[in-house]
N, C-alpha and C. Protein backbone atom coordinates (compact mmCIF):
# COMPACT_ATOMS: atom_id res chain seq x y z
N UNK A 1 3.25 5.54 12.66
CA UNK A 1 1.99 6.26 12.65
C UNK A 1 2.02 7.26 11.50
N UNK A 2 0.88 7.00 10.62
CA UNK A 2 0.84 8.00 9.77
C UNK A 2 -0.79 9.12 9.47
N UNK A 3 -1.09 9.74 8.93
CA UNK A 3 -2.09 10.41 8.80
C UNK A 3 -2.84 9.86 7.77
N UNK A 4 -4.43 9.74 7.74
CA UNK A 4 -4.80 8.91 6.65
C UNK A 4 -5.13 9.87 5.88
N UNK A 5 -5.45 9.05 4.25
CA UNK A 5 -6.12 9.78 2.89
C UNK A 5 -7.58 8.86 2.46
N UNK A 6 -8.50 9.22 2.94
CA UNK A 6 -9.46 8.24 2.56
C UNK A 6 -9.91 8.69 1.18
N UNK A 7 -10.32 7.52 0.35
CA UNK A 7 -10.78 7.63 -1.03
C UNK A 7 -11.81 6.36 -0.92
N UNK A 8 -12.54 6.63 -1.97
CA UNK A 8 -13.97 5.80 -2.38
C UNK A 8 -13.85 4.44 -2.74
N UNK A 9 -14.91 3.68 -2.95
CA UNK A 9 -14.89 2.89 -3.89
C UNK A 9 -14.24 2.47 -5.06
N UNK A 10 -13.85 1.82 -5.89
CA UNK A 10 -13.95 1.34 -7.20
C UNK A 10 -12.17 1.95 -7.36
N UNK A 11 -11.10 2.80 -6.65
CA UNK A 11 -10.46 3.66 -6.91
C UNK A 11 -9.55 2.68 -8.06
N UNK A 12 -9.51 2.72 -9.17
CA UNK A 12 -8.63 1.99 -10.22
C UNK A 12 -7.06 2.28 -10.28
N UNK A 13 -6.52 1.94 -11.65
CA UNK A 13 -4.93 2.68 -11.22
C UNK A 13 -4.60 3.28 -12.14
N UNK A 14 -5.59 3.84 -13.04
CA UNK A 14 -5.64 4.87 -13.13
C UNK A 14 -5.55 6.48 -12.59
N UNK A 15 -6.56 6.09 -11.09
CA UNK A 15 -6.54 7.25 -10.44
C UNK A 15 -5.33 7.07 -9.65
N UNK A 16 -5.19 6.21 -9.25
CA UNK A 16 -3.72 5.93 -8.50
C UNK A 16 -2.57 6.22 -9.75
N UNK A 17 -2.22 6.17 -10.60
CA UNK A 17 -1.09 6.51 -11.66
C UNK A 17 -1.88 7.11 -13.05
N UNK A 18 -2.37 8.25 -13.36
CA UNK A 18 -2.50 8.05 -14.34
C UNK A 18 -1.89 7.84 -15.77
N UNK A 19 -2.58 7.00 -16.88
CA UNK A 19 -1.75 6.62 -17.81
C UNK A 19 -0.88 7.44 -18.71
N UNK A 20 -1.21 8.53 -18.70
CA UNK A 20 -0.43 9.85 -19.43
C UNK A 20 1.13 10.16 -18.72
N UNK A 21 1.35 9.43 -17.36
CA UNK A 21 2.52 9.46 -16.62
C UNK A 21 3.19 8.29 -16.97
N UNK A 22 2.82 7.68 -17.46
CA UNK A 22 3.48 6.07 -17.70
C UNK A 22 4.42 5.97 -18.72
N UNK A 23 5.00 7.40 -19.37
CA UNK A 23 6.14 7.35 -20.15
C UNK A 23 7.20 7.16 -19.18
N UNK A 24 7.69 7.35 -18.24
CA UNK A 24 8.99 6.67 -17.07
C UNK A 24 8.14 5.90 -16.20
N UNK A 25 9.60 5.15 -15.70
CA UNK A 25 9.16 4.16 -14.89
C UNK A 25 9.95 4.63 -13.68
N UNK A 26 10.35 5.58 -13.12
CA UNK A 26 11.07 5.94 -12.36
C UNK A 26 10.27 6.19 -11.24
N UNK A 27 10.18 5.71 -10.20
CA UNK A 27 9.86 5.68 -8.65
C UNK A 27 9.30 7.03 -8.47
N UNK A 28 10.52 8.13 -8.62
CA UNK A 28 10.02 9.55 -8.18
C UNK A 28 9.30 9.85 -9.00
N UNK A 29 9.19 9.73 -10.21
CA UNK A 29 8.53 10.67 -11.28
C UNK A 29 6.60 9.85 -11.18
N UNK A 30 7.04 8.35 -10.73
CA UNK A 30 5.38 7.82 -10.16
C UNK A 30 5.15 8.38 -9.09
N UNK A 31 5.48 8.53 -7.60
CA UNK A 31 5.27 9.37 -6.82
C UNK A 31 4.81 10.49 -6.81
N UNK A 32 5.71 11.40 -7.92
CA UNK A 32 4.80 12.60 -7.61
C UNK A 32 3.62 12.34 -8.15
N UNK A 33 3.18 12.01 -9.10
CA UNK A 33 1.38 11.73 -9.70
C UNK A 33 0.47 10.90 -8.58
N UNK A 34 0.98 10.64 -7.58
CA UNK A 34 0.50 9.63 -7.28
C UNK A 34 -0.80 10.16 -6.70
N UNK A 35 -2.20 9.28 -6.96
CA UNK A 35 -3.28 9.73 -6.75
C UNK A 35 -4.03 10.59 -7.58
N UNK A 36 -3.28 11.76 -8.72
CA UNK A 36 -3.86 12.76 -8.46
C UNK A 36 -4.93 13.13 -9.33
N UNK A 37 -5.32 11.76 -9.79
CA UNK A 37 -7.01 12.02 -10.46
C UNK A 37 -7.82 12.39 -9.43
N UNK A 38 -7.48 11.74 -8.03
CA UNK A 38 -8.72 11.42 -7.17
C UNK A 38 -8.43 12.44 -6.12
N UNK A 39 -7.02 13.32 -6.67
CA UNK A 39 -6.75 14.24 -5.63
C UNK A 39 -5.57 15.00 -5.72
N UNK A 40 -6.26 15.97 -6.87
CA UNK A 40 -5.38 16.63 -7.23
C UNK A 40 -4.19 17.60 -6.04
N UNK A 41 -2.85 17.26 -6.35
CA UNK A 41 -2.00 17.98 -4.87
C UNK A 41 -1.97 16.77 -3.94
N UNK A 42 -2.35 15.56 -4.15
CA UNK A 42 -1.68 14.60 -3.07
C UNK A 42 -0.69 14.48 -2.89
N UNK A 43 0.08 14.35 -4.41
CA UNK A 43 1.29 14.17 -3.63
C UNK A 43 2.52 15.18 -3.37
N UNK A 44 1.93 16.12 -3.28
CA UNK A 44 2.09 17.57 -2.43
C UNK A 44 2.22 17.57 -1.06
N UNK A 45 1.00 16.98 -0.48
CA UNK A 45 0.82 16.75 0.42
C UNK A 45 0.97 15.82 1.58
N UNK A 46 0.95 14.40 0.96
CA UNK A 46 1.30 13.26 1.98
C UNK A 46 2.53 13.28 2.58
N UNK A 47 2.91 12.83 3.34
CA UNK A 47 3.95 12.76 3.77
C UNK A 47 4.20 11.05 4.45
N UNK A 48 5.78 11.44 4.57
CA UNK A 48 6.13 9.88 5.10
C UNK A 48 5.32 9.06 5.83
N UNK A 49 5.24 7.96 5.97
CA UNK A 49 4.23 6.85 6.80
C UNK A 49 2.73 7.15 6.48
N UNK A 50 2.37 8.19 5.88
CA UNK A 50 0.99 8.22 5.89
C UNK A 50 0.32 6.92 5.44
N UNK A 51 -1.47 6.74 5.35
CA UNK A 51 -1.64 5.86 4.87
C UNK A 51 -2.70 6.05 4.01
N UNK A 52 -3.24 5.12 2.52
CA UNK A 52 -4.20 5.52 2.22
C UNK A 52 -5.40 4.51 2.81
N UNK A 53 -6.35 4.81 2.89
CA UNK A 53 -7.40 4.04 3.24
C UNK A 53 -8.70 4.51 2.16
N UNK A 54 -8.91 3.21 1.22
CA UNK A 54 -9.70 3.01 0.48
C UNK A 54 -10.99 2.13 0.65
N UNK A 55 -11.55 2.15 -0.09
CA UNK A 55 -13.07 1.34 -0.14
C UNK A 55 -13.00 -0.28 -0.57
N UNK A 56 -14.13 -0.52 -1.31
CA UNK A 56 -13.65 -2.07 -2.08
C UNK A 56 -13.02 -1.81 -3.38
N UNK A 57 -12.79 -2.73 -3.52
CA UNK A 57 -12.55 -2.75 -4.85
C UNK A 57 -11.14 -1.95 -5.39
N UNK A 58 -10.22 -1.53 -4.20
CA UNK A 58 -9.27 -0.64 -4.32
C UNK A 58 -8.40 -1.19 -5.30
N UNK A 59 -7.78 -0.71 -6.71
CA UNK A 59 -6.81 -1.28 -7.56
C UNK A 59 -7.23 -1.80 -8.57
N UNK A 60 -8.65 -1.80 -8.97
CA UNK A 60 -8.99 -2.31 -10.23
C UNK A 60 -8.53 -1.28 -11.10
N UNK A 61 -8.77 -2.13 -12.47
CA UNK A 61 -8.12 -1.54 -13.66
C UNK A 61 -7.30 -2.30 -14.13
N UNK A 62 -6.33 -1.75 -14.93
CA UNK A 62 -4.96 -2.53 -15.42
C UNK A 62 -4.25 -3.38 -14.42
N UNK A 63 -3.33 -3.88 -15.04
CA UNK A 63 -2.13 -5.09 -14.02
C UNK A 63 -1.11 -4.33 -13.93
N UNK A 64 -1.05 -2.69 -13.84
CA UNK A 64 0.10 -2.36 -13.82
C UNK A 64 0.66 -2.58 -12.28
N UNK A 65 1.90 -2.67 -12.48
CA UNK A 65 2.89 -2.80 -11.20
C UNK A 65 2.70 -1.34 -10.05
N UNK A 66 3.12 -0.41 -11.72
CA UNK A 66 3.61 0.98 -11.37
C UNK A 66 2.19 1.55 -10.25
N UNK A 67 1.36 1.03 -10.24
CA UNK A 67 0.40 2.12 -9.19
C UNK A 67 0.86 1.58 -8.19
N UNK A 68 0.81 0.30 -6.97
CA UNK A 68 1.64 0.33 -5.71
C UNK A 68 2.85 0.71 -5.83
N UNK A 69 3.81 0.95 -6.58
CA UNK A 69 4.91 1.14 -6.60
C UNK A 69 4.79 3.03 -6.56
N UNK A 70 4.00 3.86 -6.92
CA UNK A 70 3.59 4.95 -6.87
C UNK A 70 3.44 5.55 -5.63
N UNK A 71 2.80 4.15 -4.85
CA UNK A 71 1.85 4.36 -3.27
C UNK A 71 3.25 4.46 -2.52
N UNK A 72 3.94 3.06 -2.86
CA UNK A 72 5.12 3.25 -2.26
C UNK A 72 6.43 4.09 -2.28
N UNK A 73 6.34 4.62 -3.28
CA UNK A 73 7.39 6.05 -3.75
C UNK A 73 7.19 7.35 -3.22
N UNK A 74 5.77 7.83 -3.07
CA UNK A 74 4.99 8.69 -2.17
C UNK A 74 5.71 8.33 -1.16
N UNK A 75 5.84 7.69 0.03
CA UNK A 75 6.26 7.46 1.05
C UNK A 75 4.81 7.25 1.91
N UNK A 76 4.04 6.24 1.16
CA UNK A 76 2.92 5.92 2.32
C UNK A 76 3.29 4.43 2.36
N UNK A 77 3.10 4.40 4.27
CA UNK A 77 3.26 3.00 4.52
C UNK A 77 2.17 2.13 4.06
N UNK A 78 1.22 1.94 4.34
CA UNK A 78 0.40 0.93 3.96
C UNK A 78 -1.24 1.36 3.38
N UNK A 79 -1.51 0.73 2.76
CA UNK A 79 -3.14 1.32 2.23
C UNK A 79 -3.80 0.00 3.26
N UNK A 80 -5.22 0.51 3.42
CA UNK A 80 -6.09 -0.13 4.00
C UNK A 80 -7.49 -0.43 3.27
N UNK A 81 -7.83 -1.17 3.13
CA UNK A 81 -9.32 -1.29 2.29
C UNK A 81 -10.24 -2.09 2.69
N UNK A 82 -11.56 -1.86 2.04
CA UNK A 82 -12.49 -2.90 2.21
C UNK A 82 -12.25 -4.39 1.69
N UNK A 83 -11.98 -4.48 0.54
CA UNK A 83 -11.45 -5.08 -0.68
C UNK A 83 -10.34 -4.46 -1.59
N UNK A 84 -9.63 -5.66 -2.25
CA UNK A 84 -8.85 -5.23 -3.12
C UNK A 84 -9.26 -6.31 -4.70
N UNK A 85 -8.51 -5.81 -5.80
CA UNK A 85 -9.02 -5.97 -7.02
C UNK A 85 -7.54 -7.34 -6.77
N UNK A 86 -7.86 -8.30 -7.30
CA UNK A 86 -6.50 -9.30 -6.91
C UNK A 86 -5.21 -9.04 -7.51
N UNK A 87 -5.38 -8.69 -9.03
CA UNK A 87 -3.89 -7.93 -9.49
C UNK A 87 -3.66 -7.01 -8.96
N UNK A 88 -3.98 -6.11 -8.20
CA UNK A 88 -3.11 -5.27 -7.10
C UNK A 88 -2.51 -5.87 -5.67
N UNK A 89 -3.56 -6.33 -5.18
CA UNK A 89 -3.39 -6.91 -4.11
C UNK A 89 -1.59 -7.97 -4.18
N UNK A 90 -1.80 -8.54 -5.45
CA UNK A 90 -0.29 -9.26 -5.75
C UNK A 90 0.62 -8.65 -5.93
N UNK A 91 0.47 -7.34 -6.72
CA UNK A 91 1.26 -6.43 -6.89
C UNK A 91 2.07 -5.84 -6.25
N UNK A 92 0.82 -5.18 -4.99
CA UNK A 92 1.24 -4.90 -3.79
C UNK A 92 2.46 -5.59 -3.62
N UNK A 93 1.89 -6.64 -3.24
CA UNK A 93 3.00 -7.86 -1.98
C UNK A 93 4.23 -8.08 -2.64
N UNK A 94 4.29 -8.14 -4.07
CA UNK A 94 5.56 -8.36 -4.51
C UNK A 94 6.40 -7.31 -4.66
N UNK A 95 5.85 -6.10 -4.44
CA UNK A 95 6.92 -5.02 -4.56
C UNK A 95 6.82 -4.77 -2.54
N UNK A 96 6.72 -5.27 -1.73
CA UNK A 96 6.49 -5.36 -0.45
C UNK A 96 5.75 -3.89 -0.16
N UNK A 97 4.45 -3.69 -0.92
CA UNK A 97 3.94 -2.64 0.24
C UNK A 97 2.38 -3.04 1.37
N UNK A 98 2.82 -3.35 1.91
CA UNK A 98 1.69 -3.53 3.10
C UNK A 98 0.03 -3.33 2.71
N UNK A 99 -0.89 -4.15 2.91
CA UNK A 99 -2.35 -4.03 2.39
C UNK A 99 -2.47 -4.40 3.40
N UNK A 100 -3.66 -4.06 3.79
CA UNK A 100 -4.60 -4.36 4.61
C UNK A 100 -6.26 -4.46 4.38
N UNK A 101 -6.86 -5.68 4.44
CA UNK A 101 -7.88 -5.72 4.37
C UNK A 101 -8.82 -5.57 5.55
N UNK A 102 -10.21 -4.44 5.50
CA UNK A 102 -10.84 -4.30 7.16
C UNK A 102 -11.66 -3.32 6.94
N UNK A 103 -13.39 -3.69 6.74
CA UNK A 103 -14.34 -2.91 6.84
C UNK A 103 -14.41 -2.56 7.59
N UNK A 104 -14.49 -2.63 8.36
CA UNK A 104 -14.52 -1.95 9.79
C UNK A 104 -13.36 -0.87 9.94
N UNK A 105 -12.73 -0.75 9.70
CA UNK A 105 -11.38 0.09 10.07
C UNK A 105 -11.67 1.59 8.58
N UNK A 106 -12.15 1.18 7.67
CA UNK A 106 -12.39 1.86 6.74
C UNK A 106 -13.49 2.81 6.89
N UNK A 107 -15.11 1.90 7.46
CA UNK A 107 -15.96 3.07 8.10
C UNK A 107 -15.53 3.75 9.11
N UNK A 108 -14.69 3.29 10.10
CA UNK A 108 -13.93 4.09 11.11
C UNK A 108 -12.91 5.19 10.61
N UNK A 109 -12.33 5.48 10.02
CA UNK A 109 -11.25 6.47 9.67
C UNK A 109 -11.24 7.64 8.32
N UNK A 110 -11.61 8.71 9.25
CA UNK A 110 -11.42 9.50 7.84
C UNK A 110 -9.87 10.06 7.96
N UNK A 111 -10.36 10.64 6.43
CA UNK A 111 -9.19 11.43 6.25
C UNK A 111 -8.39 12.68 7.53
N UNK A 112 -7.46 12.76 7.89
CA UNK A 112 -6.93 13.30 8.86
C UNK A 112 -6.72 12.80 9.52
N UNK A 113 -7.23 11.89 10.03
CA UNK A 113 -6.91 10.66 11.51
C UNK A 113 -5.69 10.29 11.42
N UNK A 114 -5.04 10.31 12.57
CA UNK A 114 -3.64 9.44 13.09
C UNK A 114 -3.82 8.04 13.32
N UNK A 115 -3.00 7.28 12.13
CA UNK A 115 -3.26 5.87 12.14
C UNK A 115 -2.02 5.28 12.59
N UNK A 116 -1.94 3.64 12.87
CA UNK A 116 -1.09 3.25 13.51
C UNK A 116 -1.10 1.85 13.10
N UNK A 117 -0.81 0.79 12.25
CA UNK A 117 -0.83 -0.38 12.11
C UNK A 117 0.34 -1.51 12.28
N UNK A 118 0.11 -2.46 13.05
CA UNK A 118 0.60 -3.08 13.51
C UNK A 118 1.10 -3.89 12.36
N UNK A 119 2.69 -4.69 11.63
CA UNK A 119 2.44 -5.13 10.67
C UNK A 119 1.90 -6.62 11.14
N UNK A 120 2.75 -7.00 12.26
CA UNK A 120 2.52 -8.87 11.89
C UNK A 120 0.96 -9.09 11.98
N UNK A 121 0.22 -8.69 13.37
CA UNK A 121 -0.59 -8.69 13.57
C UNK A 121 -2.08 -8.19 12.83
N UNK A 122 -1.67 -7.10 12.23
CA UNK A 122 -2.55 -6.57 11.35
C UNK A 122 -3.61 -5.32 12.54
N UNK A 123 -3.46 -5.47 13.79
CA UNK A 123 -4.38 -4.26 14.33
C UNK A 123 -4.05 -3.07 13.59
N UNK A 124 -5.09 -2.30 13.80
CA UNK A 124 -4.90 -0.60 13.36
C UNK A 124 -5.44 -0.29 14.13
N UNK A 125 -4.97 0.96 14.44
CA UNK A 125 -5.16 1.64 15.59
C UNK A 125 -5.33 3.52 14.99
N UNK A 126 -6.84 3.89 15.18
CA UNK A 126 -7.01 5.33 15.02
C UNK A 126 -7.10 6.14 16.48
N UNK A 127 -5.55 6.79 16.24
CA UNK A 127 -5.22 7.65 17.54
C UNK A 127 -6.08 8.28 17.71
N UNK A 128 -6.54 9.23 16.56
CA UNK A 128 -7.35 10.00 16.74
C UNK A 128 -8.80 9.71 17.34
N UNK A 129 -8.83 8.90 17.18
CA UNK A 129 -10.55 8.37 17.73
C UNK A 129 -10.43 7.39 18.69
N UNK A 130 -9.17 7.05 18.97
CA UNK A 130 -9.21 5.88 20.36
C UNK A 130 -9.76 4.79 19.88
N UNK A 131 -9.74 4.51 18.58
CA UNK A 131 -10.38 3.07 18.34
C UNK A 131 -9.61 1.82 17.78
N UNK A 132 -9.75 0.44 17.86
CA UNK A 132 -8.82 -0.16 17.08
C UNK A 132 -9.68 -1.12 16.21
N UNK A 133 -9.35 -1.72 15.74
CA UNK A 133 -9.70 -2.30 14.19
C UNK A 133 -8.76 -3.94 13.94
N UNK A 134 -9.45 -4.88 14.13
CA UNK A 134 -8.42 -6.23 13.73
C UNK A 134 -8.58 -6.63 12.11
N UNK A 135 -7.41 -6.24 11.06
CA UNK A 135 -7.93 -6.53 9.86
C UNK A 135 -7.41 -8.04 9.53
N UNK A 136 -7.75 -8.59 8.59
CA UNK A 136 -7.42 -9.74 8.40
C UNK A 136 -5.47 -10.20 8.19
N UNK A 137 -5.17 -10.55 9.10
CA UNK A 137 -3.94 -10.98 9.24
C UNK A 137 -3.38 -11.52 7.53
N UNK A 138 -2.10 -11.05 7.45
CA UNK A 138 -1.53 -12.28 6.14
C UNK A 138 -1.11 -12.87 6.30
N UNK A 139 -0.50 -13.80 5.94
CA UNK A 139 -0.09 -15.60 5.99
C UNK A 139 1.19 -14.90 6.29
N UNK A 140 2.30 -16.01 6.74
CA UNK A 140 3.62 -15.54 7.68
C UNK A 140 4.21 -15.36 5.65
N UNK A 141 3.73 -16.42 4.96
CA UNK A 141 4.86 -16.35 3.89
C UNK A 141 4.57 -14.81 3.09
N UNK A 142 3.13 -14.03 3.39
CA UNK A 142 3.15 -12.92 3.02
C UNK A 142 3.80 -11.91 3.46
N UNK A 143 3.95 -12.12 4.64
CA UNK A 143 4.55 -11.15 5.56
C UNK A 143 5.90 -11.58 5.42
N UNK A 144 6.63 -12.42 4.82
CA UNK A 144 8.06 -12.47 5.00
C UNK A 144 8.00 -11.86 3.82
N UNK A 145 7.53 -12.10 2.39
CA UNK A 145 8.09 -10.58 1.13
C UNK A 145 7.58 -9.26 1.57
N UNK A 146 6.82 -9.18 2.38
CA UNK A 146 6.81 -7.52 2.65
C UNK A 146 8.32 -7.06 3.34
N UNK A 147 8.16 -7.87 4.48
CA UNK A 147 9.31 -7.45 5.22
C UNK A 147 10.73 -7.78 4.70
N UNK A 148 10.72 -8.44 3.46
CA UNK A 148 12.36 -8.60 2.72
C UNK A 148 12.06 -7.06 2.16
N UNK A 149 10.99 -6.50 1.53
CA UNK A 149 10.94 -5.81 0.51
C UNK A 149 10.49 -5.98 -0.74
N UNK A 150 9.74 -6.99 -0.53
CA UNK A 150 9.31 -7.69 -2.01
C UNK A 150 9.30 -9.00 -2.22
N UNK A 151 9.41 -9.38 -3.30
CA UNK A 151 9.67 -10.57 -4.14
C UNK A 151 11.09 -10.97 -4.22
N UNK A 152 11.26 -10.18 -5.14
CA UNK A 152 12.46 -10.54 -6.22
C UNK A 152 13.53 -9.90 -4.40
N UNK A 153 13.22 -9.32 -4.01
CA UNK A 153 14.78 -8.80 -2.74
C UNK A 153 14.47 -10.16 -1.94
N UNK A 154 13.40 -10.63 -1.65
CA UNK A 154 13.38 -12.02 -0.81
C UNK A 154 14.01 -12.75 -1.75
N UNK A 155 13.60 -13.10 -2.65
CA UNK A 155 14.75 -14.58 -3.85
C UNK A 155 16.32 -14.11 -3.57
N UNK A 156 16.40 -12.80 -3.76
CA UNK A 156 18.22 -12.65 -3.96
C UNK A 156 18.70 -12.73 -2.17
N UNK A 157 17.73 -12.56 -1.38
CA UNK A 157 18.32 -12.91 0.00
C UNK A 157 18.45 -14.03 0.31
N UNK A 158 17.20 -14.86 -0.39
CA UNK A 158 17.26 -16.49 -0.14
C UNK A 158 18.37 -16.95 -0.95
N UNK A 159 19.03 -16.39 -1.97
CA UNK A 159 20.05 -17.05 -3.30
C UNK A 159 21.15 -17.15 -1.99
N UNK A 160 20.81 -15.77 -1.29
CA UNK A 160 22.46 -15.08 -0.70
C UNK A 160 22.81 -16.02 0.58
N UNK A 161 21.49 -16.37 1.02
CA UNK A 161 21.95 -17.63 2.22
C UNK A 161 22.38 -18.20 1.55
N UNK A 162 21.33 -18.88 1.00
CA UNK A 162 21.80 -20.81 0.03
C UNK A 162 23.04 -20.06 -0.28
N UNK A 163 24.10 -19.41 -0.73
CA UNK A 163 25.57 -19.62 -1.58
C UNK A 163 26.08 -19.67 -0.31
N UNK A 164 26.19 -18.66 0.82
CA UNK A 164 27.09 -18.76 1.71
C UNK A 164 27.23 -20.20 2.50
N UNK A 165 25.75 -20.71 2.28
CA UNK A 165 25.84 -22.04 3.41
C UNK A 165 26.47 -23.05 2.70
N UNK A 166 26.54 -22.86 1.26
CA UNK A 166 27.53 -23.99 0.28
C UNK A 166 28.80 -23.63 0.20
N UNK A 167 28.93 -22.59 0.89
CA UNK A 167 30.43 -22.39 0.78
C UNK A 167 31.62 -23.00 2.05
């Protein structure tokens, strides 16, 4: 359960990383910026598990990696949206951070609400308002790179079976 950050429409990744931070690539040093076109002191403020919950269109802009990887350095579990821009949405999944797609769950939750999302299933649940929300489930093979941690940590786990079972 985390506390949400709701943001608008169109939010690019820009506002999620801006490009003037993109001299390191270092996890913490994206974290702290994270957001803070769209909110200045976010990442001041968020704390572990929180979540963001955005509009449509969440992640347009560039193909950079570094903005979910930002979301995920912050220490927020999962963003929620109306829509996502598709190079994020991939982005997301390959660095394993949790998306969720769900209009409904988005007009439901503002900022402050105690959220709660289920991963396999995809419910969300706003404590604060007693309400729940079914967002669109991901395919099991999505949900197995979130839950390795990614991409590339699912391949080196799959390398790490396949050697032991040839051995």
């Amino acid at each position: 359960m985390g506390k949400a950050w709701k943001f608008g429409d169109n939010i690019d990744t820009d506002a999620i990383i801006p490009a003037r931070y993109m001299n390191k690539t270092e996890a913490a040093h994206l974290a702290a910026h994270c957001m803070e076109d769209a909110d200045p002191g976010f990442a001041a403020r968020v704390r572990q598990g929180d979540i963001i919950v955005g509009g449509r269109n969440f992640g347009c802009g560039s193909s950079r990696e570094h903005a979910p990887i930002a979301i995920q350095a912050a220490g927020l579990s999962a963003v929620i949206a109306e829509s996502y821009a598709r190079i994020f949405f991939r982005n997301a999944l390959n660095i394993g951070l949790p998306i969720y797609e769900c209009a409904e769950a988005v007009r439901g939750i503002e900022t402050g609400d105690d959220v709660e999302v289920e991963f396999s299933s995809g419910l969300i649940r706003n404590i604060t308002k007693g309400a729940e929300y079914q967002a669109r489930p991901l395919p099991p093979f999505m949900r197995e790179i979130i839950a390795a941690g990614g991409l590339i940590a699912q391949i080196r786990a799959r390398n790490v079976r396949k050697e032991n079972a040839d051995a």
